[in-house]
C-alpha atoms as a PDB file:
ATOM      1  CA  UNK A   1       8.445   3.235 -23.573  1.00  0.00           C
ATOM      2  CA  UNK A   2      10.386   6.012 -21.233  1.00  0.00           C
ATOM      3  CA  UNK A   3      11.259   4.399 -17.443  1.00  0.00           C
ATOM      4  CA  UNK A   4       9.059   7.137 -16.021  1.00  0.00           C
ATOM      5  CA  UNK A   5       5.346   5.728 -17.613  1.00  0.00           C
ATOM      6  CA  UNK A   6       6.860   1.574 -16.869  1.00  0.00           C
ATOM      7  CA  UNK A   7       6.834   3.197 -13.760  1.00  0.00           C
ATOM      8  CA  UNK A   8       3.677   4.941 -13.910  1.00  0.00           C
ATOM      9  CA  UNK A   9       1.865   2.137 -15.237  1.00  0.00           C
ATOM     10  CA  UNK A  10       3.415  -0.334 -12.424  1.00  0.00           C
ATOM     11  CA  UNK A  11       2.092   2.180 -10.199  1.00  0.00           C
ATOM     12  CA  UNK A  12      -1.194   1.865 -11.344  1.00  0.00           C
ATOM     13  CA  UNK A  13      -1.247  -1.172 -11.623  1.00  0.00           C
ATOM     14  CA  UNK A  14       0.016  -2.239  -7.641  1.00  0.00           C
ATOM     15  CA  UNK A  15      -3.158   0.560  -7.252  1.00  0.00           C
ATOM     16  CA  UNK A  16      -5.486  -1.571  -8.799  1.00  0.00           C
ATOM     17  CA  UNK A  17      -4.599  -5.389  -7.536  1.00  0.00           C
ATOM     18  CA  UNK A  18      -4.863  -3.566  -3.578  1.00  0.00           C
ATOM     19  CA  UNK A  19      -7.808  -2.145  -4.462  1.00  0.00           C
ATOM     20  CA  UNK A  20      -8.903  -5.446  -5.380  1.00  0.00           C
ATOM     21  CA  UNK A  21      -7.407  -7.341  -2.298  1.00  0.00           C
ATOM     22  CA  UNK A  22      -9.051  -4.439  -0.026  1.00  0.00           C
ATOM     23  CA  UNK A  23     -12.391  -5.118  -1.410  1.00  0.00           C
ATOM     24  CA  UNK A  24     -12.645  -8.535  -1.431  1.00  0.00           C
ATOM     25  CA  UNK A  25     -10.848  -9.584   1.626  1.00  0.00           C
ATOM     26  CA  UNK A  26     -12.433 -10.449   4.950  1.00  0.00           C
ATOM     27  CA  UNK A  27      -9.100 -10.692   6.632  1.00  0.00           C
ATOM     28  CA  UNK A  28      -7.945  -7.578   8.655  1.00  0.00           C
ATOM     29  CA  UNK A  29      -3.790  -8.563   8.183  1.00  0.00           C
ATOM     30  CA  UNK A  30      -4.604  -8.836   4.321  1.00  0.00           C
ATOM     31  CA  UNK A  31      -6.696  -5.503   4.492  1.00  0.00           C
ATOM     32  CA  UNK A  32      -3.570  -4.083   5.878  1.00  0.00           C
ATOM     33  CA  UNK A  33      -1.261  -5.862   3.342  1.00  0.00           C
ATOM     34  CA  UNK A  34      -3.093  -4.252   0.822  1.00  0.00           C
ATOM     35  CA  UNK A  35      -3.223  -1.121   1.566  1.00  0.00           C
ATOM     36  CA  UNK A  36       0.247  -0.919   1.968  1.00  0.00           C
ATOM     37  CA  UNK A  37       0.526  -2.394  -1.862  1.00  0.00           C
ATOM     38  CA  UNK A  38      -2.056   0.419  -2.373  1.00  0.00           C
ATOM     39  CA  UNK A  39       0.715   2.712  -1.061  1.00  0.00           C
ATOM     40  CA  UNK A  40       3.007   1.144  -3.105  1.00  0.00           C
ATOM     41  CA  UNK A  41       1.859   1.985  -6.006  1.00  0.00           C
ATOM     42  CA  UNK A  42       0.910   5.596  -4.298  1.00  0.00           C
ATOM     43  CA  UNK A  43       4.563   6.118  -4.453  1.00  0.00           C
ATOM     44  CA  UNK A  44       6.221   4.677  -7.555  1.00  0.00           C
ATOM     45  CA  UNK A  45       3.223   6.898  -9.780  1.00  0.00           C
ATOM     46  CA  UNK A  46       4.314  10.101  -7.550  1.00  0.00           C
ATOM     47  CA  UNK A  47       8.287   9.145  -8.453  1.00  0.00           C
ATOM     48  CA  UNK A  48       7.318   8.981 -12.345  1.00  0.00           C
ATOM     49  CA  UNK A  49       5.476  12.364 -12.148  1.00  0.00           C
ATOM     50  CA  UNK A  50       8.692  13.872 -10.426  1.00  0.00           C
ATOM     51  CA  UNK A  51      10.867  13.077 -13.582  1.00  0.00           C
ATOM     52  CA  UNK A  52      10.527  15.060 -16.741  1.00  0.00           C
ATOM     53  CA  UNK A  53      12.640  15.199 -19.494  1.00  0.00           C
ATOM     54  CA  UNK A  54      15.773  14.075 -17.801  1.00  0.00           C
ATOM     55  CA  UNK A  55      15.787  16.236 -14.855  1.00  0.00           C
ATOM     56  CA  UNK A  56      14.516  14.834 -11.783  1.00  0.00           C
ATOM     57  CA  UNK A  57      12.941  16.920  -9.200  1.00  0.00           C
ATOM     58  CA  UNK A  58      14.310  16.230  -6.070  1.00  0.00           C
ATOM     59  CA  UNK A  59      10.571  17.524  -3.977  1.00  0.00           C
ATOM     60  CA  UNK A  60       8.264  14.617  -4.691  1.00  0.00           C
ATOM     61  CA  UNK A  61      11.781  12.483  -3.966  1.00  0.00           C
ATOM     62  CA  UNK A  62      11.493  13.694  -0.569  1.00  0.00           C
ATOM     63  CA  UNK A  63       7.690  12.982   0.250  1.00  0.00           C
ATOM     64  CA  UNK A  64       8.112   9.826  -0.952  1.00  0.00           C
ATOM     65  CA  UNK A  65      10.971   9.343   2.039  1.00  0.00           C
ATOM     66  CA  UNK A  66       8.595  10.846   4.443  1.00  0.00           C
ATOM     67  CA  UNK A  67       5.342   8.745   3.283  1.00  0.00           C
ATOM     68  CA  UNK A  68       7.795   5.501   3.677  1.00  0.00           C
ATOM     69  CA  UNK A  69       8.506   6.129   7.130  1.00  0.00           C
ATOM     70  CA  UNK A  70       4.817   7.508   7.799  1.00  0.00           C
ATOM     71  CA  UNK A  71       3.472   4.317   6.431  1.00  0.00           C
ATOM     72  CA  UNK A  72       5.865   2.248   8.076  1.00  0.00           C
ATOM     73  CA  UNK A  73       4.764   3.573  10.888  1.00  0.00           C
ATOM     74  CA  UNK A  74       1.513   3.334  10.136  1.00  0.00           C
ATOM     75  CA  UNK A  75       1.374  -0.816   9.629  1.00  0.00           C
ATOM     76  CA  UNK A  76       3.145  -1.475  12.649  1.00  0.00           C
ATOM     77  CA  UNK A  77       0.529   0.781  15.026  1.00  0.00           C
ATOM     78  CA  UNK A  78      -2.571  -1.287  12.425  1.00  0.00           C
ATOM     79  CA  UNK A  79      -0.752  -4.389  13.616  1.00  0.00           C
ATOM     80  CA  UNK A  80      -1.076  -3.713  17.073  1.00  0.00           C
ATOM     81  CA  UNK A  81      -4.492  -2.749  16.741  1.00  0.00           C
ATOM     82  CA  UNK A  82      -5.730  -6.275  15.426  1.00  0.00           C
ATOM     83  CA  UNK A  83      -3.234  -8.052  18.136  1.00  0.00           C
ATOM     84  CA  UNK A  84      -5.001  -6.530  20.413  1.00  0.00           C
ATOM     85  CA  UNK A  85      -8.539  -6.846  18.819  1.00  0.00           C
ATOM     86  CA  UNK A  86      -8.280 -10.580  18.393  1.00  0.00           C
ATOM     87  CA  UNK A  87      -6.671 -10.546  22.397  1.00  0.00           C
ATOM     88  CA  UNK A  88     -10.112  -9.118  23.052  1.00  0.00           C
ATOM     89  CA  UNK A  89     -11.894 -11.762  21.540  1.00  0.00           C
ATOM     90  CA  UNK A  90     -12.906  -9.612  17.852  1.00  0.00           C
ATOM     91  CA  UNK A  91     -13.792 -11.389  14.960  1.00  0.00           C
ATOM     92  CA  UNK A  92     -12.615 -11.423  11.465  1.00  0.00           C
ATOM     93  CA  UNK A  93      -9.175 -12.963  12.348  1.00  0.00           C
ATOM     94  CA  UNK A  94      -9.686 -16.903  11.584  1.00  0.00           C
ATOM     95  CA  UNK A  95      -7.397 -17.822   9.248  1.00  0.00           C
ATOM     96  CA  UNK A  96      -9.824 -21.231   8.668  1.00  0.00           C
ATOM     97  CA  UNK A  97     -12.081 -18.363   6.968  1.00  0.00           C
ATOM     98  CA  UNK A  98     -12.746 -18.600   3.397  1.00  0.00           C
ATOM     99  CA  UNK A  99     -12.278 -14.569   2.173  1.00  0.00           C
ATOM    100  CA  UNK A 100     -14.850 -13.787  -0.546  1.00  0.00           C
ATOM    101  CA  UNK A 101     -13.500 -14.125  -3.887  1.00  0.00           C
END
Protein backbone atom coordinates (compact mmCIF):
# COMPACT_ATOMS: atom_id res chain seq x y z
CA UNK A 1 0.00 0.00 0.00
CA UNK A 2 1.72 3.42 -1.52
CA UNK A 3 1.50 6.55 1.29
CA UNK A 4 -0.59 8.41 -1.28
CA UNK A 5 -4.00 5.83 -1.16
CA UNK A 6 -3.25 5.40 3.24
CA UNK A 7 -3.76 8.82 2.64
CA UNK A 8 -6.54 8.72 0.35
CA UNK A 9 -8.36 6.25 2.22
CA UNK A 10 -7.82 8.31 5.67
CA UNK A 11 -9.27 10.98 3.72
CA UNK A 12 -12.23 9.26 3.03
CA UNK A 13 -12.61 7.98 5.77
CA UNK A 14 -12.43 11.54 8.20
CA UNK A 15 -15.21 12.29 5.08
CA UNK A 16 -17.39 9.75 6.16
CA UNK A 17 -17.32 9.81 10.27
CA UNK A 18 -18.22 14.04 9.70
CA UNK A 19 -20.68 13.19 7.53
CA UNK A 20 -21.97 11.06 10.12
CA UNK A 21 -21.46 13.54 13.11
CA UNK A 22 -23.18 16.33 10.75
CA UNK A 23 -26.18 14.26 10.32
CA UNK A 24 -26.87 13.06 13.45
CA UNK A 25 -25.96 15.86 15.69
CA UNK A 26 -28.35 18.39 17.18
CA UNK A 27 -25.54 20.43 18.56
CA UNK A 28 -24.46 23.54 16.48
CA UNK A 29 -20.48 23.48 18.07
CA UNK A 30 -20.43 19.67 17.02
CA UNK A 31 -22.05 20.58 13.55
CA UNK A 32 -19.16 22.86 13.25
CA UNK A 33 -16.59 20.31 14.61
CA UNK A 34 -17.59 18.20 11.99
CA UNK A 35 -17.47 19.90 9.26
CA UNK A 36 -14.18 20.93 9.87
CA UNK A 37 -13.25 16.94 10.17
CA UNK A 38 -15.26 16.96 6.88
CA UNK A 39 -12.57 19.40 5.67
CA UNK A 40 -10.11 17.38 6.98
CA UNK A 41 -10.46 14.77 5.10
CA UNK A 42 -11.28 17.39 2.05
CA UNK A 43 -7.65 18.04 2.23
CA UNK A 44 -5.55 14.96 2.98
CA UNK A 45 -7.65 13.13 -0.34
CA UNK A 46 -6.68 16.44 -2.46
CA UNK A 47 -2.76 15.96 -1.05
CA UNK A 48 -2.85 12.13 -2.25
CA UNK A 49 -4.23 13.12 -5.71
CA UNK A 50 -1.31 15.77 -5.98
CA UNK A 51 1.39 12.94 -5.75
CA UNK A 52 2.03 10.61 -8.61
CA UNK A 53 4.71 8.46 -9.14
CA UNK A 54 7.21 10.19 -6.97
CA UNK A 55 6.85 13.65 -8.11
CA UNK A 56 4.75 15.82 -6.14
CA UNK A 57 2.92 18.64 -7.63
CA UNK A 58 3.45 21.55 -5.78
CA UNK A 59 -0.46 23.28 -7.10
CA UNK A 60 -2.91 21.26 -5.05
CA UNK A 61 0.05 21.83 -2.15
CA UNK A 62 -0.83 25.33 -2.33
CA UNK A 63 -4.78 25.21 -2.17
CA UNK A 64 -4.52 23.12 0.51
CA UNK A 65 -2.49 26.22 2.41
CA UNK A 66 -5.13 28.55 1.25
CA UNK A 67 -8.29 26.22 2.24
CA UNK A 68 -6.43 25.93 5.86
CA UNK A 69 -6.44 29.46 6.44
CA UNK A 70 -9.97 29.91 4.63
CA UNK A 71 -11.38 27.36 6.94
CA UNK A 72 -9.71 28.61 9.83
CA UNK A 73 -11.23 31.47 9.22
CA UNK A 74 -14.23 30.14 8.58
CA UNK A 75 -14.80 28.27 12.28
CA UNK A 76 -13.85 31.15 14.14
CA UNK A 77 -16.61 33.66 12.23
CA UNK A 78 -19.29 30.04 12.78
CA UNK A 79 -18.21 30.42 16.39
CA UNK A 80 -19.21 33.80 16.72
CA UNK A 81 -22.31 33.23 15.05
CA UNK A 82 -23.67 30.63 17.71
CA UNK A 83 -22.10 32.98 20.67
CA UNK A 84 -24.12 35.30 19.58
CA UNK A 85 -27.22 33.11 18.70
CA UNK A 86 -27.36 31.53 22.12
CA UNK A 87 -26.70 35.53 23.59
CA UNK A 88 -29.98 36.02 21.78
CA UNK A 89 -31.71 33.44 23.45
CA UNK A 90 -31.58 30.56 20.14
CA UNK A 91 -32.02 27.13 20.77
CA UNK A 92 -30.11 24.08 19.99
CA UNK A 93 -27.19 24.97 22.37
CA UNK A 94 -28.03 22.87 25.72
CA UNK A 95 -25.41 20.79 26.34
CA UNK A 96 -28.07 18.71 28.87
CA UNK A 97 -29.50 17.70 25.24
CA UNK A 98 -29.37 14.19 24.27
CA UNK A 99 -28.12 14.47 20.23
CA UNK A 100 -29.89 11.77 18.19
CA UNK A 101 -27.88 8.78 17.78
Amino acid sequence: MTPSLLYALTGAGLIALGLYGFVTRSHLIRRVLAFNVIGSGVFLVFGALGHEGGITDPVPQALIITGIVVALSLTAFAAAMIARYAEDGGGGLDPDAEDAG
